[in-house]
PDB file of N, CA and C in Angstrom:
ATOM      1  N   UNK A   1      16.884  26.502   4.478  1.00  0.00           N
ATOM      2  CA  UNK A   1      16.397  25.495   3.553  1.00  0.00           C
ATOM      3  C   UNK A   1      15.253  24.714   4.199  1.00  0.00           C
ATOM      4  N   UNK A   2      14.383  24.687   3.872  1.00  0.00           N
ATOM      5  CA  UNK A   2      12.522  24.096   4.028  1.00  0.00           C
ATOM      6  C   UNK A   2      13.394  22.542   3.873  1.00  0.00           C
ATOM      7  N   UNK A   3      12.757  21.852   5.054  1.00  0.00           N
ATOM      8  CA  UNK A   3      13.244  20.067   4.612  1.00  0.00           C
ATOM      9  C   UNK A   3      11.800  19.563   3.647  1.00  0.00           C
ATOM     10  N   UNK A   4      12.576  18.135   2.772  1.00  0.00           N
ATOM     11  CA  UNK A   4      11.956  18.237   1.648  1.00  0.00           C
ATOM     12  C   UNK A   4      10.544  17.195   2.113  1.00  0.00           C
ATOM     13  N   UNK A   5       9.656  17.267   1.251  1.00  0.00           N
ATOM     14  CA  UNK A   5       7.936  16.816   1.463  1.00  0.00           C
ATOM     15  C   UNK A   5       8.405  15.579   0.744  1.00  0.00           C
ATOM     16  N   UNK A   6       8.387  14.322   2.030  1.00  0.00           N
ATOM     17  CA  UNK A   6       8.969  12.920   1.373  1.00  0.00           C
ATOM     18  C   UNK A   6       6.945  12.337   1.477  1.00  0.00           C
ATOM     19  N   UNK A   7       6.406  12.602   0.090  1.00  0.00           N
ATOM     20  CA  UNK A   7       5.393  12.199  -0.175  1.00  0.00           C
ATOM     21  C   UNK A   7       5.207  11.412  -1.553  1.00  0.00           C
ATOM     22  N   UNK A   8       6.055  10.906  -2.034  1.00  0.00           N
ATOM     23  CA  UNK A   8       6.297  10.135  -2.995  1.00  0.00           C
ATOM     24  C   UNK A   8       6.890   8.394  -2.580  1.00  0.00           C
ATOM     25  N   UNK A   9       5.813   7.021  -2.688  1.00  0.00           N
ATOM     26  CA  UNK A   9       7.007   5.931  -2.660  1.00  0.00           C
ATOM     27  C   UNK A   9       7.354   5.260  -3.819  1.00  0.00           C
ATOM     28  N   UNK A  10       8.490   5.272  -3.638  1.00  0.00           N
ATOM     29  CA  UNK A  10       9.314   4.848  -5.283  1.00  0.00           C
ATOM     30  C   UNK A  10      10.376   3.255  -4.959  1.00  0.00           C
ATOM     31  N   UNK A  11      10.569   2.805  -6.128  1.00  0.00           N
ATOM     32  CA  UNK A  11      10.590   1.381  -5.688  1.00  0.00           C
ATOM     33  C   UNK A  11      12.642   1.440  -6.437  1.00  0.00           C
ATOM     34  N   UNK A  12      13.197   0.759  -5.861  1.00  0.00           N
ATOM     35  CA  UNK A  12      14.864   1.307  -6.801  1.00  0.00           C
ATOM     36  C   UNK A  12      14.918  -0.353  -7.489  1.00  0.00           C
ATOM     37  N   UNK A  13      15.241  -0.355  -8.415  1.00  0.00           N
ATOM     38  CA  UNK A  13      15.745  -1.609  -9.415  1.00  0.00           C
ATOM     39  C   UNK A  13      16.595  -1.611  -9.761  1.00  0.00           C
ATOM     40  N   UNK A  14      17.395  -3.143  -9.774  1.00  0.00           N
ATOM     41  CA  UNK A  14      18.910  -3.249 -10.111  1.00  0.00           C
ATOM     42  C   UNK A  14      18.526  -4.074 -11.135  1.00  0.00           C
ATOM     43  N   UNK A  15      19.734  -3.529 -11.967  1.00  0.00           N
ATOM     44  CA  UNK A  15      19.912  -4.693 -12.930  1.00  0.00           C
ATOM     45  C   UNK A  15      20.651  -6.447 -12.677  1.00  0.00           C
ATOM     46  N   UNK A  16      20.090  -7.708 -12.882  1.00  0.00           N
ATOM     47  CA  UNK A  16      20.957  -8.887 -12.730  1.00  0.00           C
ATOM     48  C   UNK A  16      21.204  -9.211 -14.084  1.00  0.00           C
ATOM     49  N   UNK A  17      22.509 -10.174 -14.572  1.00  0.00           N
ATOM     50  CA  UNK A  17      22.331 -11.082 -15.790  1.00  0.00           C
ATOM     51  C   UNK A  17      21.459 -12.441 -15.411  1.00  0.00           C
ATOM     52  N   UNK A  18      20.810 -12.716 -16.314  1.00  0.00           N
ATOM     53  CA  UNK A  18      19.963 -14.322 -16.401  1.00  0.00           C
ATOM     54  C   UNK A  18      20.352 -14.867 -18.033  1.00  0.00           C
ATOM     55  N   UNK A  19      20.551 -16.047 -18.070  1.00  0.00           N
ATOM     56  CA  UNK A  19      20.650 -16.762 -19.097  1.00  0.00           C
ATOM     57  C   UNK A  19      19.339 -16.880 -19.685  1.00  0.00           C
ATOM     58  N   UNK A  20      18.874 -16.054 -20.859  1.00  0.00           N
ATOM     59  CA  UNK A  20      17.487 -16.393 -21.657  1.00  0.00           C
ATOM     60  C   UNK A  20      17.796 -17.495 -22.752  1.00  0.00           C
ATOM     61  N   UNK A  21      18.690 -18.535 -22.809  1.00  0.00           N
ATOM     62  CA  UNK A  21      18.924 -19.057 -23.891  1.00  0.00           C
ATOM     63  C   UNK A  21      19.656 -19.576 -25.024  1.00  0.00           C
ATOM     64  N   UNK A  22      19.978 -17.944 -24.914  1.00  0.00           N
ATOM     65  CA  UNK A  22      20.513 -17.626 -26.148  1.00  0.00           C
ATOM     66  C   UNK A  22      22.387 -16.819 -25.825  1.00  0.00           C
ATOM     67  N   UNK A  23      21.921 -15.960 -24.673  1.00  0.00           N
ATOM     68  CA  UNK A  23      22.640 -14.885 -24.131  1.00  0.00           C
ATOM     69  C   UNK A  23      22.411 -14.481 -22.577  1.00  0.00           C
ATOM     70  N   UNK A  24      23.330 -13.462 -22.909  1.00  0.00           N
ATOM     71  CA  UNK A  24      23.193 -13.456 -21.134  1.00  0.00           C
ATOM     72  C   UNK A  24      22.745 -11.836 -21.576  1.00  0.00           C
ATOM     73  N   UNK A  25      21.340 -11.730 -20.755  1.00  0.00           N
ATOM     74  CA  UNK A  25      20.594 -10.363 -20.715  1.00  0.00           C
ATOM     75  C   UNK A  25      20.491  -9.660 -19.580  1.00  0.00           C
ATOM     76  N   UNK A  26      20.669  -8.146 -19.530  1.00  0.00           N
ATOM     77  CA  UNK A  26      20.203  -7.773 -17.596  1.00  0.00           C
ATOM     78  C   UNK A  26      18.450  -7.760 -18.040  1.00  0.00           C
ATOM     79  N   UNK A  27      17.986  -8.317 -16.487  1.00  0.00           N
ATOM     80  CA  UNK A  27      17.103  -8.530 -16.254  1.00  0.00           C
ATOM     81  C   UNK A  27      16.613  -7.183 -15.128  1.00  0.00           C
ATOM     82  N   UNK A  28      15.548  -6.288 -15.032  1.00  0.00           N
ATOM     83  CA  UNK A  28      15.800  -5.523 -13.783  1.00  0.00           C
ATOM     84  C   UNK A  28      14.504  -5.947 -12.766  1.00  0.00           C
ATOM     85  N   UNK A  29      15.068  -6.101 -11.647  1.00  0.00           N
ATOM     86  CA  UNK A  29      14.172  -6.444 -10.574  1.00  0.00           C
ATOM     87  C   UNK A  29      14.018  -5.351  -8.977  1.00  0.00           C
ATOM     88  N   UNK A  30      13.178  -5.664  -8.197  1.00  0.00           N
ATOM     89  CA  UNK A  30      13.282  -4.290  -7.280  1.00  0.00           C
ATOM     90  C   UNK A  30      14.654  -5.050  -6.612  1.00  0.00           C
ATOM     91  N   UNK A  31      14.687  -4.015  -5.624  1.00  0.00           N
ATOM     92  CA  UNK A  31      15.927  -3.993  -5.002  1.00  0.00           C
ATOM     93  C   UNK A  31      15.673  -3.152  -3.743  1.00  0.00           C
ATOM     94  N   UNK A  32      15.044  -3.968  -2.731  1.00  0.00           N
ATOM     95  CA  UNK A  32      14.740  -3.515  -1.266  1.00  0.00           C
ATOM     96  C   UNK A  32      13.546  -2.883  -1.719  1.00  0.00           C
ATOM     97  N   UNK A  33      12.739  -2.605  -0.340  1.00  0.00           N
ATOM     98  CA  UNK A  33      11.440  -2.216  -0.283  1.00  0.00           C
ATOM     99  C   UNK A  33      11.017  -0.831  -0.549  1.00  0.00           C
ATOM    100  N   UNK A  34      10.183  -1.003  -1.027  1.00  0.00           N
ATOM    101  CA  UNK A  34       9.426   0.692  -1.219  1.00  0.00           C
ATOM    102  C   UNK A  34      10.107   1.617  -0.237  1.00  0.00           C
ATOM    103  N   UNK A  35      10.194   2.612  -0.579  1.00  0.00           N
ATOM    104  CA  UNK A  35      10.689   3.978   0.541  1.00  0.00           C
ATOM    105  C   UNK A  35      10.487   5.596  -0.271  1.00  0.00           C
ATOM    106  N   UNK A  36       9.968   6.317   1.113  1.00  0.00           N
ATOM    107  CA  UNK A  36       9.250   7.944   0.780  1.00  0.00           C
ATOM    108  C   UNK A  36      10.866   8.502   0.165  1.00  0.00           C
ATOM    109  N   UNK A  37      10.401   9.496  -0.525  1.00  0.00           N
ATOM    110  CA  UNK A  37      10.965  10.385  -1.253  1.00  0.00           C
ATOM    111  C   UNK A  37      10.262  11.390  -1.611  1.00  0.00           C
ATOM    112  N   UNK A  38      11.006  12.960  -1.656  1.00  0.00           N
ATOM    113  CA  UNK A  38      10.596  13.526  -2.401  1.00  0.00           C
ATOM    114  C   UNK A  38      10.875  13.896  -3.473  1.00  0.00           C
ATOM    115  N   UNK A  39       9.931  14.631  -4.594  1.00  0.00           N
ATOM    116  CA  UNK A  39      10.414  14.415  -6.036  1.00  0.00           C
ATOM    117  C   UNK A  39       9.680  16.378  -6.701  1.00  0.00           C
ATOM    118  N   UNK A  40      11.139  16.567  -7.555  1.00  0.00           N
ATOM    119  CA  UNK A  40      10.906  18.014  -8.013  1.00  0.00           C
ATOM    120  C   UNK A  40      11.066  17.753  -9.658  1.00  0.00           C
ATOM    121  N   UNK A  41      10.351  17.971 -10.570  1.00  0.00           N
ATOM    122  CA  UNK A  41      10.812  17.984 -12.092  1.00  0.00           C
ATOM    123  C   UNK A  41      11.370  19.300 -11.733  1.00  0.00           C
ATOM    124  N   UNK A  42      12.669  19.233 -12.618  1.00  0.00           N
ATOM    125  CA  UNK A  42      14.027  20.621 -13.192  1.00  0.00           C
ATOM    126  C   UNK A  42      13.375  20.684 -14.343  1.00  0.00           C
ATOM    127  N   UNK A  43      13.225  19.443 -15.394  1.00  0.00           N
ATOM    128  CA  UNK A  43      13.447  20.112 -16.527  1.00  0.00           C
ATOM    129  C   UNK A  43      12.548  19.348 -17.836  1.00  0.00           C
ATOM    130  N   UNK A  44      11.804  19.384 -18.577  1.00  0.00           N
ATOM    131  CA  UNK A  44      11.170  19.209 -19.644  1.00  0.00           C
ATOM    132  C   UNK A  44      12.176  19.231 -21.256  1.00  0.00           C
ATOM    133  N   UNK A  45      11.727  18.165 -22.285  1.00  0.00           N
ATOM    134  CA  UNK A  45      12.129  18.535 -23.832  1.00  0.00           C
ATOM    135  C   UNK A  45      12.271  17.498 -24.527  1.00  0.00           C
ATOM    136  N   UNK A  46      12.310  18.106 -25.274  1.00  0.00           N
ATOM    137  CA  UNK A  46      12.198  17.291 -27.156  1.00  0.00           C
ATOM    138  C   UNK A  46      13.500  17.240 -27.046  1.00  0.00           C
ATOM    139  N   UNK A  47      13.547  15.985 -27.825  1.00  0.00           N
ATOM    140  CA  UNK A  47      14.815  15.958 -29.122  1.00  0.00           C
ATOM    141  C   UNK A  47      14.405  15.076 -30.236  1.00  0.00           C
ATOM    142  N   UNK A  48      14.917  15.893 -31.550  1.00  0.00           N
ATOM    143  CA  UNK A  48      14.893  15.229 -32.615  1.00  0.00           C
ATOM    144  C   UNK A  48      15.975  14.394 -33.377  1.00  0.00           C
ATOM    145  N   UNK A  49      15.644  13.313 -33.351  1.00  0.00           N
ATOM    146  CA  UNK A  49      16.813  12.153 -33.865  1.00  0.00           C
ATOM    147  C   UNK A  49      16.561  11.143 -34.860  1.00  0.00           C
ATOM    148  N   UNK A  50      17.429  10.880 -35.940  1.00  0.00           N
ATOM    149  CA  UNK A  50      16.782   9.514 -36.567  1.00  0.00           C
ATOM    150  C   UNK A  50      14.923   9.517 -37.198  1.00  0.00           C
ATOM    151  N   UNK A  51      14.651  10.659 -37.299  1.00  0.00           N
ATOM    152  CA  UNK A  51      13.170  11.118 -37.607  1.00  0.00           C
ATOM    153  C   UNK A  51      12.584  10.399 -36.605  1.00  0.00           C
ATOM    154  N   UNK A  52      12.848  10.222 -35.312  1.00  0.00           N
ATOM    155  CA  UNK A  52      11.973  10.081 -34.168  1.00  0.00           C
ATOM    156  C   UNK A  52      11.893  11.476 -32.918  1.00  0.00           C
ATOM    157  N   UNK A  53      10.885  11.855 -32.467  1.00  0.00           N
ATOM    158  CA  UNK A  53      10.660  12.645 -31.854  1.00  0.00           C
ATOM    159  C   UNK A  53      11.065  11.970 -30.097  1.00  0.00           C
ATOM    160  N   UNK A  54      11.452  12.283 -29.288  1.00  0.00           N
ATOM    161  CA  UNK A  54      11.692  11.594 -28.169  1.00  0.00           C
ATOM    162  C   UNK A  54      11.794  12.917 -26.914  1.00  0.00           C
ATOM    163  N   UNK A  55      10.728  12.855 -26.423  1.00  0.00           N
ATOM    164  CA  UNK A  55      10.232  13.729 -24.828  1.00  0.00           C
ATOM    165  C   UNK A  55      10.739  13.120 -23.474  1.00  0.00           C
ATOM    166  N   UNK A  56      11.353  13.809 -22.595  1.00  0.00           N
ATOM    167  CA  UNK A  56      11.857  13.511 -21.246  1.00  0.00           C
ATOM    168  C   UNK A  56      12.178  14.239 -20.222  1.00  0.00           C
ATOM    169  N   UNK A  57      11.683  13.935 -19.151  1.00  0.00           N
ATOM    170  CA  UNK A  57      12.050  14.843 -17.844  1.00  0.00           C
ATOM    171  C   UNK A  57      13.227  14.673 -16.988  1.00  0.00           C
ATOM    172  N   UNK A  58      13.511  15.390 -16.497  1.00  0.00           N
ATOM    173  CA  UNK A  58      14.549  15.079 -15.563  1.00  0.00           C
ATOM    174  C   UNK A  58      14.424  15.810 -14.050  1.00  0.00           C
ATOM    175  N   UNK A  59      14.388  14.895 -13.240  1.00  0.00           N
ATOM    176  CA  UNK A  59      13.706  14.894 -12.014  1.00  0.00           C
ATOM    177  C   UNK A  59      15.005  14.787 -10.773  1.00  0.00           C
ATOM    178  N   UNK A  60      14.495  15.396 -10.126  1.00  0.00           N
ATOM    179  CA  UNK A  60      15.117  15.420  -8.675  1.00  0.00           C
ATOM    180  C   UNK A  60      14.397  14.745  -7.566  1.00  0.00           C
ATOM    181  N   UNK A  61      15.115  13.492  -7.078  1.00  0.00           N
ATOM    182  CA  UNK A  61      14.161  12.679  -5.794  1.00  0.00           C
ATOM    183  C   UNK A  61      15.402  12.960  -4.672  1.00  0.00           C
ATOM    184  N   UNK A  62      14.611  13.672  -3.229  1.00  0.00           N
ATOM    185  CA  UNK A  62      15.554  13.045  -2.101  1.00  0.00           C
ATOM    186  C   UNK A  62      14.894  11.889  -1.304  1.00  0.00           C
ATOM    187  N   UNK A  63      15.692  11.307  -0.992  1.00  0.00           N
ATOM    188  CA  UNK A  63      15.861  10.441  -0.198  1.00  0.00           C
ATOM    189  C   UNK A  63      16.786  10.629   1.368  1.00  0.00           C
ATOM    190  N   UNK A  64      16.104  10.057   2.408  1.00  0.00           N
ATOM    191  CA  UNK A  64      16.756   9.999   3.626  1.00  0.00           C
ATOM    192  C   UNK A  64      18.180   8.876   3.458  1.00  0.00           C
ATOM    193  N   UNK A  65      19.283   9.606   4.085  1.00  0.00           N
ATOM    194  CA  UNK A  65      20.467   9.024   3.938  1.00  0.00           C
ATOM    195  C   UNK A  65      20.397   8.076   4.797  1.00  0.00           C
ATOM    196  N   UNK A  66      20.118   6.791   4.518  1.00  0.00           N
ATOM    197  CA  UNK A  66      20.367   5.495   5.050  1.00  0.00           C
ATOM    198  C   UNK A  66      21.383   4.511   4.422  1.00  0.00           C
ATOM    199  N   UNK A  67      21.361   3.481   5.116  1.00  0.00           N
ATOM    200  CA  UNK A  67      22.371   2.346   4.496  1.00  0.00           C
ATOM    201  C   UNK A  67      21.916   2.019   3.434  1.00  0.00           C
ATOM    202  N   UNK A  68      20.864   2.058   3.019  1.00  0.00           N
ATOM    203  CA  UNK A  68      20.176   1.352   2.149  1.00  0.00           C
ATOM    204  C   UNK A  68      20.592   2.210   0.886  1.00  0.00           C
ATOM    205  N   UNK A  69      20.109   3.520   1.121  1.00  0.00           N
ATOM    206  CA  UNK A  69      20.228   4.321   0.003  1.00  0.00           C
ATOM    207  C   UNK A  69      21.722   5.155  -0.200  1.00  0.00           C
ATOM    208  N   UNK A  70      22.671   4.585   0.935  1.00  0.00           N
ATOM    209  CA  UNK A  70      24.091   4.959   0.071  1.00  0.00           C
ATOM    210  C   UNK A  70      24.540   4.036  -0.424  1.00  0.00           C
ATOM    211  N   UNK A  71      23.833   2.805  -0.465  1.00  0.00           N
ATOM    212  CA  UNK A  71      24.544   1.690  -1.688  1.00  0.00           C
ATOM    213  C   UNK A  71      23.569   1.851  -3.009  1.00  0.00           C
ATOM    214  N   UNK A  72      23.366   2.763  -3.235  1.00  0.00           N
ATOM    215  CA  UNK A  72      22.748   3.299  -4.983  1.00  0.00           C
ATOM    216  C   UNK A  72      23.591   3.483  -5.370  1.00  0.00           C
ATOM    217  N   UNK A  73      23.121   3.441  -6.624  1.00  0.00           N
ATOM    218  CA  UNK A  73      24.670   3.478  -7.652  1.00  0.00           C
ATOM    219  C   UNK A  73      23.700   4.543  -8.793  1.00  0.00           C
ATOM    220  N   UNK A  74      24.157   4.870 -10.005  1.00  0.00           N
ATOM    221  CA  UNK A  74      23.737   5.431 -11.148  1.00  0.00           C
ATOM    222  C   UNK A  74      23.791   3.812 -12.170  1.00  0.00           C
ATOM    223  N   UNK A  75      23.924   3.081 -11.583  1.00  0.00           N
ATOM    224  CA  UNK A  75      23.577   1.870 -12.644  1.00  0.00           C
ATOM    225  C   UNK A  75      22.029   1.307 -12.025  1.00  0.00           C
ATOM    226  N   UNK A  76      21.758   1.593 -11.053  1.00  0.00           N
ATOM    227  CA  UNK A  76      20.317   1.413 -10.517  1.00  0.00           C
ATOM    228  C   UNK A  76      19.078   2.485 -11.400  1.00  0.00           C
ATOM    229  N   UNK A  77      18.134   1.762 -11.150  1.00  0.00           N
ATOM    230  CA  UNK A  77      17.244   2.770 -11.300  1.00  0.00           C
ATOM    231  C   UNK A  77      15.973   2.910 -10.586  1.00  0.00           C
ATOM    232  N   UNK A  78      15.124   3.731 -10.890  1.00  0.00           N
ATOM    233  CA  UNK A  78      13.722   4.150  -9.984  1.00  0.00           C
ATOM    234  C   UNK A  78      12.498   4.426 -10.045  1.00  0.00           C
ATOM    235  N   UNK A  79      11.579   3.887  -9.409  1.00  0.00           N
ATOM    236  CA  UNK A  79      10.413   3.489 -10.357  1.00  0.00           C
ATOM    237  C   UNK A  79       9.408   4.067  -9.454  1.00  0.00           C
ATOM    238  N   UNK A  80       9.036   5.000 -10.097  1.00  0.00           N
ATOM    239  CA  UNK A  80       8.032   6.254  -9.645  1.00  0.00           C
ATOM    240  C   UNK A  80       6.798   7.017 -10.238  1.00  0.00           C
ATOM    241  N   UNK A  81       5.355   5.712  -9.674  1.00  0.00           N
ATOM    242  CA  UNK A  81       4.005   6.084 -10.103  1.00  0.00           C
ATOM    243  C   UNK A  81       3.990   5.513 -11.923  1.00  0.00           C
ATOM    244  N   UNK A  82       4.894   4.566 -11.843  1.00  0.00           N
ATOM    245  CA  UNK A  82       4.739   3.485 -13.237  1.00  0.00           C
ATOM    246  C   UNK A  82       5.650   3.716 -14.056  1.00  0.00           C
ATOM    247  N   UNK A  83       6.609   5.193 -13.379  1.00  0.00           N
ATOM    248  CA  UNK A  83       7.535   5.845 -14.526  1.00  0.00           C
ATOM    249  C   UNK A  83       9.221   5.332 -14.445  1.00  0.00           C
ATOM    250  N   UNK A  84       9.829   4.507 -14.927  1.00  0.00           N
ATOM    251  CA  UNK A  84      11.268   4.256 -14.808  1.00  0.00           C
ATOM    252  C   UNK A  84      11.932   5.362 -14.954  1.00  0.00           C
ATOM    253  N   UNK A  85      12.942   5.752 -14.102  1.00  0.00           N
ATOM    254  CA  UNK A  85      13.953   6.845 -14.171  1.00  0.00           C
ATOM    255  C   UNK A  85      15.479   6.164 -14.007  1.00  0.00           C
ATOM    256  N   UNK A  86      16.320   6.687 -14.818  1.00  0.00           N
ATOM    257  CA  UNK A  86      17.533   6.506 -14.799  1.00  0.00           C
ATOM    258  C   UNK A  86      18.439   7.576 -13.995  1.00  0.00           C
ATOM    259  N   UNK A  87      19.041   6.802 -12.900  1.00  0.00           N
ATOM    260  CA  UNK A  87      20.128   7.908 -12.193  1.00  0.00           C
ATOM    261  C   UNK A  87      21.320   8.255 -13.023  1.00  0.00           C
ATOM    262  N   UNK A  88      21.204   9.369 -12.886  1.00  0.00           N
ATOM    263  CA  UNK A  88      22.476  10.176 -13.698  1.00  0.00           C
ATOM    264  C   UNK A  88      23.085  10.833 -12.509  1.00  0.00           C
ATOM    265  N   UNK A  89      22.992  11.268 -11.302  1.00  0.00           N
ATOM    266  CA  UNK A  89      23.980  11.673 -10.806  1.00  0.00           C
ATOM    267  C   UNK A  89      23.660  11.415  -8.609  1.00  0.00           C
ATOM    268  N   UNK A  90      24.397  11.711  -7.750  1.00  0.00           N
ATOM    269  CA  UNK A  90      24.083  11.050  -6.927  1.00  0.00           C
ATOM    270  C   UNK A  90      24.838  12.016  -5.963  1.00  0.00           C
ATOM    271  N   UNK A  91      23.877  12.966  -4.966  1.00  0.00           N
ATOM    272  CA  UNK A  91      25.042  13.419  -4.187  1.00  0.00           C
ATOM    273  C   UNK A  91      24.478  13.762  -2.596  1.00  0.00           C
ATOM    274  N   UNK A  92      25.285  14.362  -1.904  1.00  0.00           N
ATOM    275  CA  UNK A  92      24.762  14.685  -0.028  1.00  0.00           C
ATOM    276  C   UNK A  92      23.968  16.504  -0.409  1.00  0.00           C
ATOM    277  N   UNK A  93      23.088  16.010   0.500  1.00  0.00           N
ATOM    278  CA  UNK A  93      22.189  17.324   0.817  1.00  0.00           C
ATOM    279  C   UNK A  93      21.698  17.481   2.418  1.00  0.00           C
ATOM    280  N   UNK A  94      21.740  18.683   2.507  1.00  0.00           N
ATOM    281  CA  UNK A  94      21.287  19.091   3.897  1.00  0.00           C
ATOM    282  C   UNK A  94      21.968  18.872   4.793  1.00  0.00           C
ATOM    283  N   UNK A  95      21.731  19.877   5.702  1.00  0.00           N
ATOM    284  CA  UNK A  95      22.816  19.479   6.866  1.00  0.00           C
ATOM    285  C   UNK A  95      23.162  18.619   7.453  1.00  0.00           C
ATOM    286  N   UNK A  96      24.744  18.126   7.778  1.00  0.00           N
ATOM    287  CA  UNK A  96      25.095  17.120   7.730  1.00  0.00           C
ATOM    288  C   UNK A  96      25.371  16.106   7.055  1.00  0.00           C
ATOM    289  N   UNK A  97      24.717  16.258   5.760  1.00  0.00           N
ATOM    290  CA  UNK A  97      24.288  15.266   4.571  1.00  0.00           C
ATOM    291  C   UNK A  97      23.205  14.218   4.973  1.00  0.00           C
ATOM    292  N   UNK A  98      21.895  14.615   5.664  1.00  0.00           N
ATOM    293  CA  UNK A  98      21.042  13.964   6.322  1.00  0.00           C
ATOM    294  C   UNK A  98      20.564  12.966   5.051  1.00  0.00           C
ATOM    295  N   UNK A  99      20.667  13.881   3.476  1.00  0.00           N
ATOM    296  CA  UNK A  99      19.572  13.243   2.290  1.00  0.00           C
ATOM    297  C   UNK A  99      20.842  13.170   1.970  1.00  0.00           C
ATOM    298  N   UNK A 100      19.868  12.072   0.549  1.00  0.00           N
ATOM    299  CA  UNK A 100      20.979  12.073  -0.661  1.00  0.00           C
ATOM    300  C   UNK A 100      19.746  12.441  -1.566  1.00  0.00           C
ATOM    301  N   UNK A 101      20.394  13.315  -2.656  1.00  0.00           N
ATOM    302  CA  UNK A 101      19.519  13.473  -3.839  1.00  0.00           C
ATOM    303  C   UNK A 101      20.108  13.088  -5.665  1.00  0.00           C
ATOM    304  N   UNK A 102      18.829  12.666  -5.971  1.00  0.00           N
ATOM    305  CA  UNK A 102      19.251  11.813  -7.013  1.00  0.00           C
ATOM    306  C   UNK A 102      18.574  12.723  -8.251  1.00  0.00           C
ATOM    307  N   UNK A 103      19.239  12.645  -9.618  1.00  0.00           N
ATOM    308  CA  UNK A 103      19.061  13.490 -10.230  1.00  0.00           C
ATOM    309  C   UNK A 103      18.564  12.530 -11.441  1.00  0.00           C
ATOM    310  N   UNK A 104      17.604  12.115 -11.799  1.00  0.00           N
ATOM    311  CA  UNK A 104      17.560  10.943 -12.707  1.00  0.00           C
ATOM    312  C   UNK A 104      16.458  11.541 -14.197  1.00  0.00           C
ATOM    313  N   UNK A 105      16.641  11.016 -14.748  1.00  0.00           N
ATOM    314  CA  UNK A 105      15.780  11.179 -16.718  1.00  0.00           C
ATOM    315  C   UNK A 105      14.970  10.062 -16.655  1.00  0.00           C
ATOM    316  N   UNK A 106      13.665  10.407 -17.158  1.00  0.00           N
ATOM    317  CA  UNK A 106      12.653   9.642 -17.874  1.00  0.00           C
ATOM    318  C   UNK A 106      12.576   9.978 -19.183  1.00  0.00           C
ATOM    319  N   UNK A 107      12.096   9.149 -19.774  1.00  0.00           N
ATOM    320  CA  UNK A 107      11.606   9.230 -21.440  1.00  0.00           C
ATOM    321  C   UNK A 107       9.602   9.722 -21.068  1.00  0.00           C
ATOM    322  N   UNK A 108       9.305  10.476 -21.546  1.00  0.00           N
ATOM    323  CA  UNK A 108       7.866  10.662 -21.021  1.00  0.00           C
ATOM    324  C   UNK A 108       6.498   9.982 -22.199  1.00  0.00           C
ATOM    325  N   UNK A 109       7.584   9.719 -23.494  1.00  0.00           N
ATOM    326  CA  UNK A 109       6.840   9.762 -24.880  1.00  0.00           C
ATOM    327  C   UNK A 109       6.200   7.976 -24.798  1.00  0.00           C
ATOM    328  N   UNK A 110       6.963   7.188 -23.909  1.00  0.00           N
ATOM    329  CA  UNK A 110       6.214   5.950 -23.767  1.00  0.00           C
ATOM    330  C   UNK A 110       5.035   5.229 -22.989  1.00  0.00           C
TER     331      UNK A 110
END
């Protein structure tokens, strides 16, 4: 296995609640500093719903297994070259489990 080309920096955002008022809303803000990753699109597509058309990728980022990045969750998300991605799944790669790789969806149509 080729180790992966961490030439991507992507920023991770958590969601907080803040009182706007009215209600209590999540707000999402970064969450620790920029860090390399690398990043593979799997997969491209449409779906049709509600007579709206809606396009999205779903991407593969590793990341070096640090402290930092085994407290990710799939309620976090990741923000890569302006594009928000949602983690959908979260697991060990490479020997030893050196990475973790994250398997996350964008909407591409916005």
């Amino acid at each position: 296995m080729r180790a992966p080309r961490f030439d991507r920096r992507v920023q991770i955002r958590r969601a907080t609640l803040a009182d706007d008022g009215f209600a209590s809303v999540e707000v999402w803000a970064d969450h620790g500093a920029p860090i390399w990753a690398a990043k593979a699109d799997l997969s491209d597509g449409e779906r049709w719903s509600a007579g709206e058309i809606a396009a999205s990728v779903t991407t593969r980022f590793t990341l070096h297994r640090t402290a930092f990045a085994r407290g990710l969750t799939p309620k976090d998300r990741l923000l890569c070259e302006g594009r928000s991605f949602e983690i959908s799944g979260i697991k060990e790669s490479g020997a030893g489990g050196r990475f973790l790789e994250l398997t996350c969806s964008a909407r591409t149509d916005r």
